[in-house]
C-alpha atoms as a PDB file:
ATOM      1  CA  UNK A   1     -28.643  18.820  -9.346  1.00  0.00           C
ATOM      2  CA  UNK A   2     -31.263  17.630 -10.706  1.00  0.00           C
ATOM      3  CA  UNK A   3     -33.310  13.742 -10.515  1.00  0.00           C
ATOM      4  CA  UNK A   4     -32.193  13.666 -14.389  1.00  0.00           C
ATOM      5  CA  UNK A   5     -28.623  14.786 -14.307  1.00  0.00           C
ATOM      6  CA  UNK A   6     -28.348  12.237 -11.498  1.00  0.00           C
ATOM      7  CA  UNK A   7     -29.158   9.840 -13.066  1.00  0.00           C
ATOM      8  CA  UNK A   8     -27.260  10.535 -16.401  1.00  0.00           C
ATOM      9  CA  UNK A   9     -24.433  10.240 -13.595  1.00  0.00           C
ATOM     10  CA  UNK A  10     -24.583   7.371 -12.572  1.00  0.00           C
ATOM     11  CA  UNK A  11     -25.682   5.781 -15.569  1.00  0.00           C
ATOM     12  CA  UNK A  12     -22.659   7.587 -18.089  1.00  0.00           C
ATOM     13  CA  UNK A  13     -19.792   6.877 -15.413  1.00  0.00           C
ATOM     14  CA  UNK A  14     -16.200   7.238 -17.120  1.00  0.00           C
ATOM     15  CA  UNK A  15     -13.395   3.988 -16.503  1.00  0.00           C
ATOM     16  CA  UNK A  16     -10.988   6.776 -15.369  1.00  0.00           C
ATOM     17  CA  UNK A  17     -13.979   8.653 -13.029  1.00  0.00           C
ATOM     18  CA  UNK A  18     -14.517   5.150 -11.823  1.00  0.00           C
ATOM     19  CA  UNK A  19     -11.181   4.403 -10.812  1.00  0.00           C
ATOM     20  CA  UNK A  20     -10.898   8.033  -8.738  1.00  0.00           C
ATOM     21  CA  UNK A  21     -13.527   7.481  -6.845  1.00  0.00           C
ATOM     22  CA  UNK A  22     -12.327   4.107  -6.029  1.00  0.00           C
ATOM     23  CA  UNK A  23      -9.352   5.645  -4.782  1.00  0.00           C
ATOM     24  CA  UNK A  24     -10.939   8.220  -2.978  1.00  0.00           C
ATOM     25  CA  UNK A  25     -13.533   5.874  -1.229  1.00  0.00           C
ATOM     26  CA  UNK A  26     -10.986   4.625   0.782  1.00  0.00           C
ATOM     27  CA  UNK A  27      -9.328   7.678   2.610  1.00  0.00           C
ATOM     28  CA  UNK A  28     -13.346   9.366   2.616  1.00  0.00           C
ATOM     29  CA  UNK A  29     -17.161   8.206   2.526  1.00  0.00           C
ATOM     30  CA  UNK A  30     -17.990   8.838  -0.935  1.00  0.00           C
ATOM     31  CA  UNK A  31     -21.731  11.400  -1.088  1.00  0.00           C
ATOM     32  CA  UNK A  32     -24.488   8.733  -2.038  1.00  0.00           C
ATOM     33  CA  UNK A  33     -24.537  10.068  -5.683  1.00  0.00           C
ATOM     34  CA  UNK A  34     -21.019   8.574  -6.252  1.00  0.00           C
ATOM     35  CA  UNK A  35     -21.185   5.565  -4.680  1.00  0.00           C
ATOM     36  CA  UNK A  36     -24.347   4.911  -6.925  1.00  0.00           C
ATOM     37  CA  UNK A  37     -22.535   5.737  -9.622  1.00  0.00           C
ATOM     38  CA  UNK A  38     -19.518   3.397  -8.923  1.00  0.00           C
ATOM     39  CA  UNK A  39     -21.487   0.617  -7.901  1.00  0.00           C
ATOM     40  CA  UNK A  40     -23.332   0.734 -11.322  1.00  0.00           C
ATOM     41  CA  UNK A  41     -20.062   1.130 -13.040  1.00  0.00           C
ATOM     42  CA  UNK A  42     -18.466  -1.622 -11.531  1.00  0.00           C
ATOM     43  CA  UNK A  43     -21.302  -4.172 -12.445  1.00  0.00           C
ATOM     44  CA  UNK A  44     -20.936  -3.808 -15.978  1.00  0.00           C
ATOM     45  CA  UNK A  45     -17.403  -2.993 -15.694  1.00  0.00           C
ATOM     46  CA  UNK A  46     -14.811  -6.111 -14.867  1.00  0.00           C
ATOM     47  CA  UNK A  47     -11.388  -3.844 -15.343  1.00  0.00           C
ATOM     48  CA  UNK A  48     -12.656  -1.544 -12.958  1.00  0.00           C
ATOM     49  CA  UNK A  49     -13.964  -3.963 -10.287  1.00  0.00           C
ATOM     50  CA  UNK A  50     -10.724  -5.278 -10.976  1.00  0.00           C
ATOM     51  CA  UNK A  51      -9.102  -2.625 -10.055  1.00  0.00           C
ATOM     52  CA  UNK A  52     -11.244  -1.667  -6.888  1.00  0.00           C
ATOM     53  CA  UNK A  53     -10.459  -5.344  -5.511  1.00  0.00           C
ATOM     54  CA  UNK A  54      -6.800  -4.520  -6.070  1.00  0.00           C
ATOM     55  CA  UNK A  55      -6.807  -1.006  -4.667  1.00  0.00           C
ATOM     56  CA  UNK A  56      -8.450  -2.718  -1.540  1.00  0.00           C
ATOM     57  CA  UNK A  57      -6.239  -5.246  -1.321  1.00  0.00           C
ATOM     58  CA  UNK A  58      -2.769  -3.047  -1.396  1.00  0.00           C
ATOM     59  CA  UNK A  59      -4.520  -0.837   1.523  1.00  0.00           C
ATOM     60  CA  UNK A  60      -5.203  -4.051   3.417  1.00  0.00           C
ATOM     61  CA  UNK A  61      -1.782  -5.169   2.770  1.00  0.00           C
ATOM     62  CA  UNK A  62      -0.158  -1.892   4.067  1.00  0.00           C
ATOM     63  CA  UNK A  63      -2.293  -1.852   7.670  1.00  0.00           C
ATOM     64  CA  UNK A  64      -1.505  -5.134   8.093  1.00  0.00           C
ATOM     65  CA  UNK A  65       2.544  -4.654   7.663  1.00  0.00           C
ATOM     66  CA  UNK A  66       1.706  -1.566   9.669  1.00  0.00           C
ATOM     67  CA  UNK A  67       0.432  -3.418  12.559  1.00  0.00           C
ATOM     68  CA  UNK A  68       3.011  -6.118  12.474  1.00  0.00           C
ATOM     69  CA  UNK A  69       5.749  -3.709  12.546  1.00  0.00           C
ATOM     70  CA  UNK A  70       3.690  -2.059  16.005  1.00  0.00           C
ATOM     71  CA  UNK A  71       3.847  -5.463  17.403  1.00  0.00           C
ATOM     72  CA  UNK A  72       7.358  -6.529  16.795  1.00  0.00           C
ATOM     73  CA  UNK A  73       9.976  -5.835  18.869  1.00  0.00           C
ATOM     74  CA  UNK A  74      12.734  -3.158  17.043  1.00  0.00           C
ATOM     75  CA  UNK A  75      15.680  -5.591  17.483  1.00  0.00           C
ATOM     76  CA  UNK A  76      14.047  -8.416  16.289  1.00  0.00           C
ATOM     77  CA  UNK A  77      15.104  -7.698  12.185  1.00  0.00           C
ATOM     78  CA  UNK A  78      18.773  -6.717  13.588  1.00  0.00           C
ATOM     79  CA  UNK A  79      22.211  -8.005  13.259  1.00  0.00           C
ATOM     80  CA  UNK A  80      23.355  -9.192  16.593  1.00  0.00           C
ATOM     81  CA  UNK A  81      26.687  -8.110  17.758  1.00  0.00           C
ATOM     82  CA  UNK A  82      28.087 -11.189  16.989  1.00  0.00           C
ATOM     83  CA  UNK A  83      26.737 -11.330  13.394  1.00  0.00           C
ATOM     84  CA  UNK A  84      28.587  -7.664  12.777  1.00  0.00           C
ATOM     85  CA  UNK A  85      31.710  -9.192  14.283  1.00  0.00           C
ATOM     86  CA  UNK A  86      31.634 -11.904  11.997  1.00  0.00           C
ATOM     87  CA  UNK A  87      30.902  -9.863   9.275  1.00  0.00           C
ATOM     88  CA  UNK A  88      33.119  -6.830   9.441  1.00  0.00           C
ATOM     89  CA  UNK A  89      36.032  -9.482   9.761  1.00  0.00           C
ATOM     90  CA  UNK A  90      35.517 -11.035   6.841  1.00  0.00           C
ATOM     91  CA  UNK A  91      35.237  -7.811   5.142  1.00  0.00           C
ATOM     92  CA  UNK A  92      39.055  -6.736   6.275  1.00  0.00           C
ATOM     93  CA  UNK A  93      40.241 -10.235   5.520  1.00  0.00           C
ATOM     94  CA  UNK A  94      38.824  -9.534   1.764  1.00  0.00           C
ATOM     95  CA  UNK A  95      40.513  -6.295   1.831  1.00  0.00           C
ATOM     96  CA  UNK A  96      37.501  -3.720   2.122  1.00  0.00           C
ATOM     97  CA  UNK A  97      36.716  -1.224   4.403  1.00  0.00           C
ATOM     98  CA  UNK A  98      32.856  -0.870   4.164  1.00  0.00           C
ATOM     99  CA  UNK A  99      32.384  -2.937   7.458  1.00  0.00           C
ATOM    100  CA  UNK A 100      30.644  -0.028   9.305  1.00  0.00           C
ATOM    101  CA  UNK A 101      31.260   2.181  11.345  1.00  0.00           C
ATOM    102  CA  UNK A 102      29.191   0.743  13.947  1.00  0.00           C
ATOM    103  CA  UNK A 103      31.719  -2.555  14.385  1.00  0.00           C
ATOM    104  CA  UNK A 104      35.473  -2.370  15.608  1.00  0.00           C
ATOM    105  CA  UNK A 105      37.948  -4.580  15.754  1.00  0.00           C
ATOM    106  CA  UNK A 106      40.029  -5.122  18.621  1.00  0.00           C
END
């Protein structure tokens, strides 16, 4: 490619180019040609820095849950056996049958 066509690149960058590379920066390093071009983009362009923050942000958010649910113990975000107890009772004292299959009665 040549110095010209580069530059015509990075200077003519599309919204919806913008916004793939964006996306694809995070899974890959983008060639230095795109990330030129995005950078530029994103200086003149608010809605797509916009949306680069938020793409960022949603893959920050989903490690992080990630890593929390690594850390925490399984049985932590479950009913104890008392809880089901209670629950399945009050479910045949109401008159359904959707208590589980899990809980019984004695």
């Amino acid at each position: 490619m040549s110095r010209l066509t580069s530059l015509w690149r990075v200077l003519t960058l599309h919204c919806e180019a913008a916004s793939e590379l964006s996306s694809r920066e995070l899974d890959d390093s983008l060639p230095r040609l795109d990330r030129a071009a995005l950078f530029c983009h994103v200086l003149a362009c608010r809605s797509c820095l916009r949306f680069r923050a938020q793409v960022r942000l949603i893959r920050k958010a989903v490690r992080r849950r990630a890593q929390l649910l690594a850390e925490t113990d399984s049985t932590e975000d479950r009913l104890s056996t008392e809880a089901r107890y209670r629950i399945a009772l009050k479910c045949r004292e109401d008159g359904r049958n959707d208590a589980g299959a899990e809980t019984t009665l004695e």
